[in-house]
N, C-alpha and C. Protein backbone atom coordinates (compact mmCIF):
# COMPACT_ATOMS: atom_id res chain seq x y z
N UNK A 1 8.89 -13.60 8.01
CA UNK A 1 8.60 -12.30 8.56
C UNK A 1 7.59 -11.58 7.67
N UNK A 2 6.58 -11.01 7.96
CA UNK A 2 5.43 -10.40 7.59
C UNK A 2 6.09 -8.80 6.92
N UNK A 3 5.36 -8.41 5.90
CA UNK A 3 6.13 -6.62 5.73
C UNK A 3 4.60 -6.63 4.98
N UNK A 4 3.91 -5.78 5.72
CA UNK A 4 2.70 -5.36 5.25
C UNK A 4 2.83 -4.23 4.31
N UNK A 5 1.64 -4.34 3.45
CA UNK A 5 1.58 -3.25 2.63
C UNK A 5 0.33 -2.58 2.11
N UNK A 6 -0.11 -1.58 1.98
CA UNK A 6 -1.30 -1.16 1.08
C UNK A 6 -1.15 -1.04 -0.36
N UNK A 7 -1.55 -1.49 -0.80
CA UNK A 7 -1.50 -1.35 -2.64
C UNK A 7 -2.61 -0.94 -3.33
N UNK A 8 -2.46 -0.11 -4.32
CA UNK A 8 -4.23 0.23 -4.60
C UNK A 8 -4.05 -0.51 -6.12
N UNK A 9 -5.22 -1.37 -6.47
CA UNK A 9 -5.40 -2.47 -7.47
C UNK A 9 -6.40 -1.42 -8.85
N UNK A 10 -6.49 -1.64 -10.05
CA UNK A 10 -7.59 -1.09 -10.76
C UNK A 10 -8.16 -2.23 -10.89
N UNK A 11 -9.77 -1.80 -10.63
CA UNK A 11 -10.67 -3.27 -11.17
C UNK A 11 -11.34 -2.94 -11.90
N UNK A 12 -12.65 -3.72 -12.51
CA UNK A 12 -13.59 -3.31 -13.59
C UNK A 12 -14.73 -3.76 -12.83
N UNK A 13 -15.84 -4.34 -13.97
CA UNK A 13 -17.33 -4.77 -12.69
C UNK A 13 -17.03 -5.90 -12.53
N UNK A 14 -16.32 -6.65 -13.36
CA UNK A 14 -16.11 -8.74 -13.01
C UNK A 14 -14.12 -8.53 -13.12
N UNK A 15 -13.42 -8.88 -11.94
CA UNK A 15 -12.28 -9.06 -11.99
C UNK A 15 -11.96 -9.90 -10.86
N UNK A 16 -10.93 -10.68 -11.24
CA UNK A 16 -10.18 -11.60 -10.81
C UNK A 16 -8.89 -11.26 -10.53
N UNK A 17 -8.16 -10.67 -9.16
CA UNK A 17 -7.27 -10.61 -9.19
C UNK A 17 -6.34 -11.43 -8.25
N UNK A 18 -4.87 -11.91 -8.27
CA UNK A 18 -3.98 -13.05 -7.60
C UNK A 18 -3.19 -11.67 -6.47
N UNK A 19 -3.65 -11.56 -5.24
CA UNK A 19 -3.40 -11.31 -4.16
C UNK A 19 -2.26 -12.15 -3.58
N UNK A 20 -1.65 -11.45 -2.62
CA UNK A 20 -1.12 -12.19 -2.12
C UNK A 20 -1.96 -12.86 -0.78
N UNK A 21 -2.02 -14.70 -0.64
CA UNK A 21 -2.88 -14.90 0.48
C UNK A 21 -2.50 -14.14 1.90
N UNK A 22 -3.92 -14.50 2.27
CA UNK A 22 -4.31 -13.48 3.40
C UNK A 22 -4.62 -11.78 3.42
N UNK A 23 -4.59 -11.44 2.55
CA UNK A 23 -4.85 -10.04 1.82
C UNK A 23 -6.20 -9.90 2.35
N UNK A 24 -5.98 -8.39 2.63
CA UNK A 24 -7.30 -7.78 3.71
C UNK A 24 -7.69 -7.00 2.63
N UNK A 25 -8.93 -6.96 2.22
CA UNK A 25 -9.60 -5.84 1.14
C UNK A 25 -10.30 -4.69 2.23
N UNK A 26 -9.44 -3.35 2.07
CA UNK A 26 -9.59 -2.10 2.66
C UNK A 26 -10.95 -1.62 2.00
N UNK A 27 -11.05 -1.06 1.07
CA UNK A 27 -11.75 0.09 0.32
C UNK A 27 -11.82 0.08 -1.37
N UNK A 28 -13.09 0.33 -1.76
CA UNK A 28 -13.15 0.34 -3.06
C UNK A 28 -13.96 1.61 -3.60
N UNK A 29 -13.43 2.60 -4.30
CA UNK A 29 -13.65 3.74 -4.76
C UNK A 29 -13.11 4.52 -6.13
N UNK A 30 -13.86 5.37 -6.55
CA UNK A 30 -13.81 5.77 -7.94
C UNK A 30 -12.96 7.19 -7.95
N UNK A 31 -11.42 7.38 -7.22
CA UNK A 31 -11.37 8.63 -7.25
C UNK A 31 -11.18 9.33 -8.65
N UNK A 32 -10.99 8.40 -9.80
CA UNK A 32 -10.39 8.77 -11.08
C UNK A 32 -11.30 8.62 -12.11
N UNK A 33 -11.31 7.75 -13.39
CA UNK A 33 -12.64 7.45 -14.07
C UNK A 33 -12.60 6.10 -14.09
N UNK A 34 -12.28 5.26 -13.10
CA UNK A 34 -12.67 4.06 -12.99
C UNK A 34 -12.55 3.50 -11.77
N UNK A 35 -13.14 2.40 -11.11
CA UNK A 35 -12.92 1.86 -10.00
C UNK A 35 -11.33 1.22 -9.48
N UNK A 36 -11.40 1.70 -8.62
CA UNK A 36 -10.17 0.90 -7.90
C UNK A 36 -10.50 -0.05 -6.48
N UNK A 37 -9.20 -0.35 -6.29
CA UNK A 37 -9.51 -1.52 -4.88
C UNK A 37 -8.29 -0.78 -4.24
N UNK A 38 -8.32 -0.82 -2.52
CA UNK A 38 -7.33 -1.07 -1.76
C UNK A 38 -7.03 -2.16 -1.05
N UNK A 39 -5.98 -3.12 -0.97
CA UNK A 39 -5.89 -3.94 -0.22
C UNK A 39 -4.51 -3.41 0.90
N UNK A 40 -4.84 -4.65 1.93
CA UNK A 40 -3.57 -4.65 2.69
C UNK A 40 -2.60 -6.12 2.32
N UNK A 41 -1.52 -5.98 2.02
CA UNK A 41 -1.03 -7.11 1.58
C UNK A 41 0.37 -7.17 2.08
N UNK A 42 0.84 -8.71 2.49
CA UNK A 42 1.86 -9.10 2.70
C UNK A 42 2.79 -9.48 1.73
N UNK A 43 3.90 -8.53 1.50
CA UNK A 43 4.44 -8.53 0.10
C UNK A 43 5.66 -9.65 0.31
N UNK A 44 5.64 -10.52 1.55
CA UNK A 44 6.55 -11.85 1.49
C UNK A 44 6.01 -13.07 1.32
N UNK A 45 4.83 -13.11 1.45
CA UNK A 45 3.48 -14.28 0.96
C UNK A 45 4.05 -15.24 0.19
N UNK A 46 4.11 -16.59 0.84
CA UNK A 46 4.73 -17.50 0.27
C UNK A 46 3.99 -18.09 -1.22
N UNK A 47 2.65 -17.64 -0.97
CA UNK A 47 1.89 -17.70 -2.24
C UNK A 47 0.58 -16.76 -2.61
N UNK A 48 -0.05 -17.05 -3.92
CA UNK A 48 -1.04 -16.17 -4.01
C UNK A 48 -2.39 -17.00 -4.14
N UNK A 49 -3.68 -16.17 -3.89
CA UNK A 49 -4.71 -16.35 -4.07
C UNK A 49 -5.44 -15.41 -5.08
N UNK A 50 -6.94 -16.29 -5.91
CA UNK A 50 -7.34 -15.13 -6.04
C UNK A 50 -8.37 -14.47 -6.18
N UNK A 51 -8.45 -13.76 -5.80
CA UNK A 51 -10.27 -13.18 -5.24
C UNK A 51 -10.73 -12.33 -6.77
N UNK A 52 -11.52 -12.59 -6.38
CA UNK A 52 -13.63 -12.08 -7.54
C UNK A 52 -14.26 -11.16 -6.85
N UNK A 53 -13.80 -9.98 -7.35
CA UNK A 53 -14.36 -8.76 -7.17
C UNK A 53 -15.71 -8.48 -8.38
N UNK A 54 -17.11 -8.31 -7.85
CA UNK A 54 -18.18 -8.06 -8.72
C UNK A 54 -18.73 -6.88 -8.46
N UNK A 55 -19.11 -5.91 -8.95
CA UNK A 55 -19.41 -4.42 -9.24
C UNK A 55 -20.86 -4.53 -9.22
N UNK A 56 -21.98 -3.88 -8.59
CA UNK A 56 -22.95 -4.31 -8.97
C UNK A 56 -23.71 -2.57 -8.91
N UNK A 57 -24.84 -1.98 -9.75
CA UNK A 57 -25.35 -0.89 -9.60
C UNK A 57 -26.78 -0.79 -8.59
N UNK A 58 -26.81 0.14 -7.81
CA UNK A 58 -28.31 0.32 -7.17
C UNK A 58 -28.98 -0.05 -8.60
N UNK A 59 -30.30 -0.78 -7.88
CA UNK A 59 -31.36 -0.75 -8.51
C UNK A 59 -31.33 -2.24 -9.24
N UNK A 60 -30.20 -2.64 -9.79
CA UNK A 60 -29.28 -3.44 -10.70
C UNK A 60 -29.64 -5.13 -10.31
N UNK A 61 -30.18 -5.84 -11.08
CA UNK A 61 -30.66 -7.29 -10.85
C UNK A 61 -29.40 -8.01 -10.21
N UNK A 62 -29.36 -8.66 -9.09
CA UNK A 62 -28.17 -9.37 -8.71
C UNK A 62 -28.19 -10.81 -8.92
N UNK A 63 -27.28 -11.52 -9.14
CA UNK A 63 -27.27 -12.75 -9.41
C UNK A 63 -28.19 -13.43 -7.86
N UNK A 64 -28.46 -14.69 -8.03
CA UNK A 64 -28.84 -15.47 -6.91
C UNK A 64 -27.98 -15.94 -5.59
N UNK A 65 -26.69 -16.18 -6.61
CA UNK A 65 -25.46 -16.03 -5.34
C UNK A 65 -25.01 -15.41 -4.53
N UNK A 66 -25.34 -14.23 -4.84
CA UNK A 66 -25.12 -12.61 -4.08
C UNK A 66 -25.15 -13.05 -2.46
N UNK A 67 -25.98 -13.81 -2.36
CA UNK A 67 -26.15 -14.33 -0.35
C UNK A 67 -24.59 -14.53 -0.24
N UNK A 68 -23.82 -16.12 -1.04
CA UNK A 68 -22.94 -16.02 -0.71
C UNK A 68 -21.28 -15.62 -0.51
N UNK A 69 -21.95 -14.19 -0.98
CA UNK A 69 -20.53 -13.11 -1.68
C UNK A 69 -20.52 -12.01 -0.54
N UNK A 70 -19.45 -11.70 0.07
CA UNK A 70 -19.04 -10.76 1.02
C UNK A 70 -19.27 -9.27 0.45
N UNK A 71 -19.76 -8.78 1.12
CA UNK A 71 -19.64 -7.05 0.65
C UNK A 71 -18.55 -6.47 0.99
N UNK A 72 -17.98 -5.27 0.23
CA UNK A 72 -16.57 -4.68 0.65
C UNK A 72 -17.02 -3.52 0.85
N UNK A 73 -17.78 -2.52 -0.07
CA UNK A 73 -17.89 -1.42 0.00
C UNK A 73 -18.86 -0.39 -1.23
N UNK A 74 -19.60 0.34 -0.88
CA UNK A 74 -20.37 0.88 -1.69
C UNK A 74 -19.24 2.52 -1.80
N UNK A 75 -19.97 2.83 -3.60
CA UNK A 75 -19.07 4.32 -3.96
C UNK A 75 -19.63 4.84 -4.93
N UNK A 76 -19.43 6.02 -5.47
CA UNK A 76 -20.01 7.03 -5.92
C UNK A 76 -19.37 7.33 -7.02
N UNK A 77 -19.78 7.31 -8.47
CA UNK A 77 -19.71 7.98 -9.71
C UNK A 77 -20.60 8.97 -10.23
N UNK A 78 -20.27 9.99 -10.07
CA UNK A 78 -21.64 11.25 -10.09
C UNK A 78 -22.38 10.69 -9.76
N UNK A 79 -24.01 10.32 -10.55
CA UNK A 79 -25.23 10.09 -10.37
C UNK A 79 -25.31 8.72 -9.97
N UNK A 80 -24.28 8.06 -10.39
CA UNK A 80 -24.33 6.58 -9.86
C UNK A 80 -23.81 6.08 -8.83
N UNK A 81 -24.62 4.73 -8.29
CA UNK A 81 -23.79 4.36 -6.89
C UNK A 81 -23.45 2.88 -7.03
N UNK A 82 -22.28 2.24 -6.76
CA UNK A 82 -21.98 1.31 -7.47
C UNK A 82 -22.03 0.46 -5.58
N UNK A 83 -21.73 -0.77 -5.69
CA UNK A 83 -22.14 -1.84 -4.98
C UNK A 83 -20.99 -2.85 -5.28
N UNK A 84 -19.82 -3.03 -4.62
CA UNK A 84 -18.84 -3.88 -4.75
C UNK A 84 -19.14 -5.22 -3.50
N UNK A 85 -18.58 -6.16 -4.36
CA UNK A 85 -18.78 -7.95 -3.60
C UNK A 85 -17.40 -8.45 -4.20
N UNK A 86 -17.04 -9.24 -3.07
CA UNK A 86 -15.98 -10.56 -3.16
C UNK A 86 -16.82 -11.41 -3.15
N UNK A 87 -16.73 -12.97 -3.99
CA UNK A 87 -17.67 -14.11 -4.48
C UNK A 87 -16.28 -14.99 -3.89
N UNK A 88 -16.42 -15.94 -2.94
CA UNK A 88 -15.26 -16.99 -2.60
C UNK A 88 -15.84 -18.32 -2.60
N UNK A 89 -15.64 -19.01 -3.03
CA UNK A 89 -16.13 -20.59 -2.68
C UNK A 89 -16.89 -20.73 -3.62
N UNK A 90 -17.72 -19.83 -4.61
CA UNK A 90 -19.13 -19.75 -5.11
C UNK A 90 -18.96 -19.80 -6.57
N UNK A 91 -19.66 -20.36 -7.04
CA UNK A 91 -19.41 -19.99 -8.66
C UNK A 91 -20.27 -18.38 -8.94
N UNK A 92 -19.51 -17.64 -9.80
CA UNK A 92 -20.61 -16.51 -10.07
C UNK A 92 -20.34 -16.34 -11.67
């Protein structure tokens, strides 16, 4: 039986965190002085996975892999605008 959940994660610019599989990445935003993640997660998950969250800044040189890394969500630190990616399958 499934029991969904939202959980809000702290990340940095390179993090690796063990989700539970199938975990939906909601939103990624700075309401505090550091980035966070929201996921949706199934807190009966017979196992975990774990996803590569990469932080990247406007303007900011991106690796070459970047094609094959999912975007989640762009956010705002005063003057700065930060650029969040999931990297799956890929080395980064």
């Amino acid at each position: 039986m499934m029991d969904m959940r939202i959980f809000k994660y702290e990340i940095g610019f390179n993090t690796t965190l063990k989700l539970p599989a199938g975990s939906t990445i909601l939103k990624v935003a700075q309401p505090e002085d550091r980035p966070y993640m929201w996921a949706m997660v199934d807190i009966h998950a017979e196992r975990e996975e774990e996803r590569n969250i990469h932080i990247y800044g406007t303007g900011h040189t991106l690796p070459s892999n970047i094609v094959h890394a999912k975007f989640i969500d762009t956010f705002f630190d005063g003057p700065y605008v930060w650029h969040a990616f999931e990297f799956t399958g890929v080395e980064w």
